[in-house]
N, C-alpha and C. Protein backbone atom coordinates (compact mmCIF):
# COMPACT_ATOMS: atom_id res chain seq x y z
N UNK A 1 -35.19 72.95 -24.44
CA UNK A 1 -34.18 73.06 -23.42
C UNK A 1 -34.77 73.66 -22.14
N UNK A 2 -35.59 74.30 -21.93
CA UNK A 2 -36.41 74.97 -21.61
C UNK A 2 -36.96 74.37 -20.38
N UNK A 3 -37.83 73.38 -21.19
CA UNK A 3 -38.62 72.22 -20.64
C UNK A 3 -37.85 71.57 -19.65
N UNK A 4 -36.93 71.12 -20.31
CA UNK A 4 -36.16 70.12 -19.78
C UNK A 4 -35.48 70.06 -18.70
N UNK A 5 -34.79 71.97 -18.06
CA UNK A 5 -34.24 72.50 -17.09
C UNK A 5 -35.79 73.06 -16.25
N UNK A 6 -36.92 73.01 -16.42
CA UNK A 6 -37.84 73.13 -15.48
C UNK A 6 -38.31 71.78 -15.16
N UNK A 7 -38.04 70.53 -15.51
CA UNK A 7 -38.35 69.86 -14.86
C UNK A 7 -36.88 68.97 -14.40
N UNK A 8 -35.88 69.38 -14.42
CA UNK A 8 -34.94 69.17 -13.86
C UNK A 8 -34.84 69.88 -12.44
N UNK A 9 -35.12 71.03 -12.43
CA UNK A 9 -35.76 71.79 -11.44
C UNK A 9 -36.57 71.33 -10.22
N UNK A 10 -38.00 70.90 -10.58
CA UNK A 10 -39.08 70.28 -10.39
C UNK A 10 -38.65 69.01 -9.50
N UNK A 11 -37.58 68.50 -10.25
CA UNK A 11 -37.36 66.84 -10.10
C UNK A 11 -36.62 67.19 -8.17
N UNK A 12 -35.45 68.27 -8.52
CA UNK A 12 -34.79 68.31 -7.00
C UNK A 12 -35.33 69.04 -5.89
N UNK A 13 -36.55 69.79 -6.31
CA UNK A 13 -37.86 70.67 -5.78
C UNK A 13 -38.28 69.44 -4.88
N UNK A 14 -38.84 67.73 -5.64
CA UNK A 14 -39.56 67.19 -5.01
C UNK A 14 -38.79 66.11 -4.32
N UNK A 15 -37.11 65.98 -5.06
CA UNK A 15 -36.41 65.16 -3.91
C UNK A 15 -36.04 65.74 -2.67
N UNK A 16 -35.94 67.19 -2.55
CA UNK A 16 -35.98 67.79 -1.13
C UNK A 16 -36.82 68.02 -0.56
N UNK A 17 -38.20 68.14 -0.67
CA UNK A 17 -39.39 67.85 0.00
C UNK A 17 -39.65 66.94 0.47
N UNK A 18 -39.00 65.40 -0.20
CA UNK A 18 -39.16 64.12 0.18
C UNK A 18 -38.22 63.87 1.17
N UNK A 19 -37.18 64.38 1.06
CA UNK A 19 -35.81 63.83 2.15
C UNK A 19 -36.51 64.74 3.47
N UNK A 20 -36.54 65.96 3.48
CA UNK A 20 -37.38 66.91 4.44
C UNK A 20 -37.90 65.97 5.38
N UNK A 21 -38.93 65.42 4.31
CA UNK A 21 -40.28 64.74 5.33
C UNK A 21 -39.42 63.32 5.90
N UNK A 22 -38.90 62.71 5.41
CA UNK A 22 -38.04 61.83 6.16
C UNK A 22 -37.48 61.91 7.35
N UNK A 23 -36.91 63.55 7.15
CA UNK A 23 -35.96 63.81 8.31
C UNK A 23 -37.01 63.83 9.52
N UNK A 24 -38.21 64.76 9.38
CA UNK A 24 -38.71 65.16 10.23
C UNK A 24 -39.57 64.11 10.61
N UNK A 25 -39.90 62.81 10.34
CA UNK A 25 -40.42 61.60 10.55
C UNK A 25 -39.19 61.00 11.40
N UNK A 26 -38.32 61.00 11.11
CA UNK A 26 -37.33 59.88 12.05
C UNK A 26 -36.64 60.99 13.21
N UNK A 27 -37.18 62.26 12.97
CA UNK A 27 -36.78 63.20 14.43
C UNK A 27 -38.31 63.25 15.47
N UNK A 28 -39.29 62.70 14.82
CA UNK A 28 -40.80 62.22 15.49
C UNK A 28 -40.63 60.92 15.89
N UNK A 29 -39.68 60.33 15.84
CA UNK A 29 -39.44 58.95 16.62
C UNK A 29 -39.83 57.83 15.24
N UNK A 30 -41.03 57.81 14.23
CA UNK A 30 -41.31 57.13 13.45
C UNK A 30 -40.81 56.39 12.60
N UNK A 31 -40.65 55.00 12.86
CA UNK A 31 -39.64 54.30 11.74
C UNK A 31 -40.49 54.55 10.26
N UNK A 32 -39.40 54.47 9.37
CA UNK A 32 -40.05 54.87 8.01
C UNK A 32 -40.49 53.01 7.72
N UNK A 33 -41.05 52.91 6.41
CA UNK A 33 -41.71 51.10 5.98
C UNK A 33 -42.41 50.71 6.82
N UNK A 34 -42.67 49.65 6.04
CA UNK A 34 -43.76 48.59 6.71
C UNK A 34 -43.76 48.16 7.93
N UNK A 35 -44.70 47.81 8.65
CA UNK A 35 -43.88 47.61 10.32
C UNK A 35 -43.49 46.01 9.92
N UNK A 36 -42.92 45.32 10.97
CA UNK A 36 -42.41 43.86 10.42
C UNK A 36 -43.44 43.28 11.34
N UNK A 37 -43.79 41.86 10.82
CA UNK A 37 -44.56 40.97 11.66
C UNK A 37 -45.73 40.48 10.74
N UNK A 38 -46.43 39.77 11.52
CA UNK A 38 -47.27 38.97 10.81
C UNK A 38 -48.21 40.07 10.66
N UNK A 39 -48.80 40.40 9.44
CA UNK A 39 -49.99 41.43 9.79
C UNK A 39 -51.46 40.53 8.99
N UNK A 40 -52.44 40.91 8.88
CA UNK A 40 -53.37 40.63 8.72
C UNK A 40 -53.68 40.39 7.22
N UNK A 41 -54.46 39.72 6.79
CA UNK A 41 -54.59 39.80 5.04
C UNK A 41 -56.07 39.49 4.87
N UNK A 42 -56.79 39.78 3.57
CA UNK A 42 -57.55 39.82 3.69
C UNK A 42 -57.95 38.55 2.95
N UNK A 43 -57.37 37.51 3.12
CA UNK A 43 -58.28 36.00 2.52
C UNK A 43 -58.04 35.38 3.95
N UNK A 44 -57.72 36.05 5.21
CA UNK A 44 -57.89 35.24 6.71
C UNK A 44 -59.39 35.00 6.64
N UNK A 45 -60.07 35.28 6.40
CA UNK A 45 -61.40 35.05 6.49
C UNK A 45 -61.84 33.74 5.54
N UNK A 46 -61.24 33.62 4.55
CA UNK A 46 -61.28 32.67 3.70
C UNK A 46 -60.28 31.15 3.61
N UNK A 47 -59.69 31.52 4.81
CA UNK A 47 -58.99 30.38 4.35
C UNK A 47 -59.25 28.59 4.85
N UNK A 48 -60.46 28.60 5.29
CA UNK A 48 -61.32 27.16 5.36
C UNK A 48 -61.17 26.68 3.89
N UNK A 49 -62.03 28.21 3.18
CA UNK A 49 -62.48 27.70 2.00
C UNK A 49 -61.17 27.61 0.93
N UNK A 50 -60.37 28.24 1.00
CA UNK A 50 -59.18 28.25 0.08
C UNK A 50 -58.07 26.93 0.23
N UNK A 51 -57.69 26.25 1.45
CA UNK A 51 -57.69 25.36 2.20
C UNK A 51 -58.50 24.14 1.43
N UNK A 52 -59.31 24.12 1.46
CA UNK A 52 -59.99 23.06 0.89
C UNK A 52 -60.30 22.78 -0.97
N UNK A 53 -60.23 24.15 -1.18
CA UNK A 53 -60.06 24.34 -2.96
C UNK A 53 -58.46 23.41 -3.22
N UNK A 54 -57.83 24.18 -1.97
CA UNK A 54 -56.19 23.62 -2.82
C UNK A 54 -55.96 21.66 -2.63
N UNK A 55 -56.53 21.21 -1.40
CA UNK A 55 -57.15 19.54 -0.99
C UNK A 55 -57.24 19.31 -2.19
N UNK A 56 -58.48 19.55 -3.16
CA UNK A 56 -59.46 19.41 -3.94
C UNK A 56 -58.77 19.01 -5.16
N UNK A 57 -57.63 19.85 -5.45
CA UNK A 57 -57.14 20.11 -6.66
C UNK A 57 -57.39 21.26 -7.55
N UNK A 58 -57.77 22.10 -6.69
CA UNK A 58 -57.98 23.48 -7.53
C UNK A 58 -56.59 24.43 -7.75
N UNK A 59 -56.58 24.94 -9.01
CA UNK A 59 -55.14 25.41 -9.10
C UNK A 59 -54.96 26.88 -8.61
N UNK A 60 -53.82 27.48 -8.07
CA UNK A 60 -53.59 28.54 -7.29
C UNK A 60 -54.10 29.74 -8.51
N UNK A 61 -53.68 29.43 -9.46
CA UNK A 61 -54.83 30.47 -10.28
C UNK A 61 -56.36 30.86 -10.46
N UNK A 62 -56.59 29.58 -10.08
CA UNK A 62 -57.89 29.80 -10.40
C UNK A 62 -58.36 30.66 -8.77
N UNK A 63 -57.85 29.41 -8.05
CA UNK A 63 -58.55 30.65 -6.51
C UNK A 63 -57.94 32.02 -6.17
N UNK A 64 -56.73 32.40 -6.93
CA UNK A 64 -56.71 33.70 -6.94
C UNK A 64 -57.67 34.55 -7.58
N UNK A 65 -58.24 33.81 -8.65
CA UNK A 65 -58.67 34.40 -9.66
C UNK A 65 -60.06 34.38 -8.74
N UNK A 66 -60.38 34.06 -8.19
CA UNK A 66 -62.38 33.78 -7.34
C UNK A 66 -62.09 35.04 -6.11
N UNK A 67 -60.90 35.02 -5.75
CA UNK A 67 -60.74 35.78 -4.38
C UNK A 67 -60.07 37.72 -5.02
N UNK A 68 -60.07 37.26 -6.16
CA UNK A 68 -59.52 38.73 -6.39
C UNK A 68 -58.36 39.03 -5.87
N UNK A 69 -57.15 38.34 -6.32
CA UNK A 69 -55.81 38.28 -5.37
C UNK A 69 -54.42 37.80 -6.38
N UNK A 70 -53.62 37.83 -6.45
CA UNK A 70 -52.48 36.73 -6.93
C UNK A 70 -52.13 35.60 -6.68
N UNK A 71 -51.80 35.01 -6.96
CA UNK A 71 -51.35 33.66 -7.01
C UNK A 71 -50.05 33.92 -5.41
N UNK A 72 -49.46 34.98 -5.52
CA UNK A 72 -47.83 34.80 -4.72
C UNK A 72 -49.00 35.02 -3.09
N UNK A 73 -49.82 35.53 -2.58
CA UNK A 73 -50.61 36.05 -1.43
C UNK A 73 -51.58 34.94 -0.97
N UNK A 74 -51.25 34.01 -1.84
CA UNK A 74 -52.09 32.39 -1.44
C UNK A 74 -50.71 31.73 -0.61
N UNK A 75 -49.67 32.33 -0.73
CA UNK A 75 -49.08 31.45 0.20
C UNK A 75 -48.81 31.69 1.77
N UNK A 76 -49.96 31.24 2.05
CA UNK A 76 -50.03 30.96 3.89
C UNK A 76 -48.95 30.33 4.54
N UNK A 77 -48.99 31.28 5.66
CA UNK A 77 -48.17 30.44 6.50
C UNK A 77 -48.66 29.63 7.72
């Protein structure tokens, strides 16, 4: 029981540290998340060659699987 009320404790210790830092992030002007927009990825460099695997008939697994990536991050826009 013990246990259980110190980390019940613990638990609202670190949800008010977290809301804290929120507050004081969106009173610094800073939107909280990801910014929106196209951002950069790292198979831009690759995509001649990925591009031409998928022509080819190569399956989205497999060139995830060569590029170190998932299958869902092969889909270019």
């Amino acid at each position: 029981m013990a246990i259980a009320m110190a980390a019940e404790i613990e638990r609202d210790l670190i949800s008010q540290r977290t809301k804290e830092a929120l507050a004081a992030k969106k009173r610094a002007g800073v939107k909280p998340g990801r910014p929106k927009g196209v951002g950069k990825s790292k198979l831009d460099e690759h995509r001649p060659e990925i591009e031409a695997l998928l022509a080819h008939g190569s399956t989205q697994k497999y060139i995830a699987n060569r590029f170190g990536t998932t299958e869902a991050n092969l889909r270019m826009k």
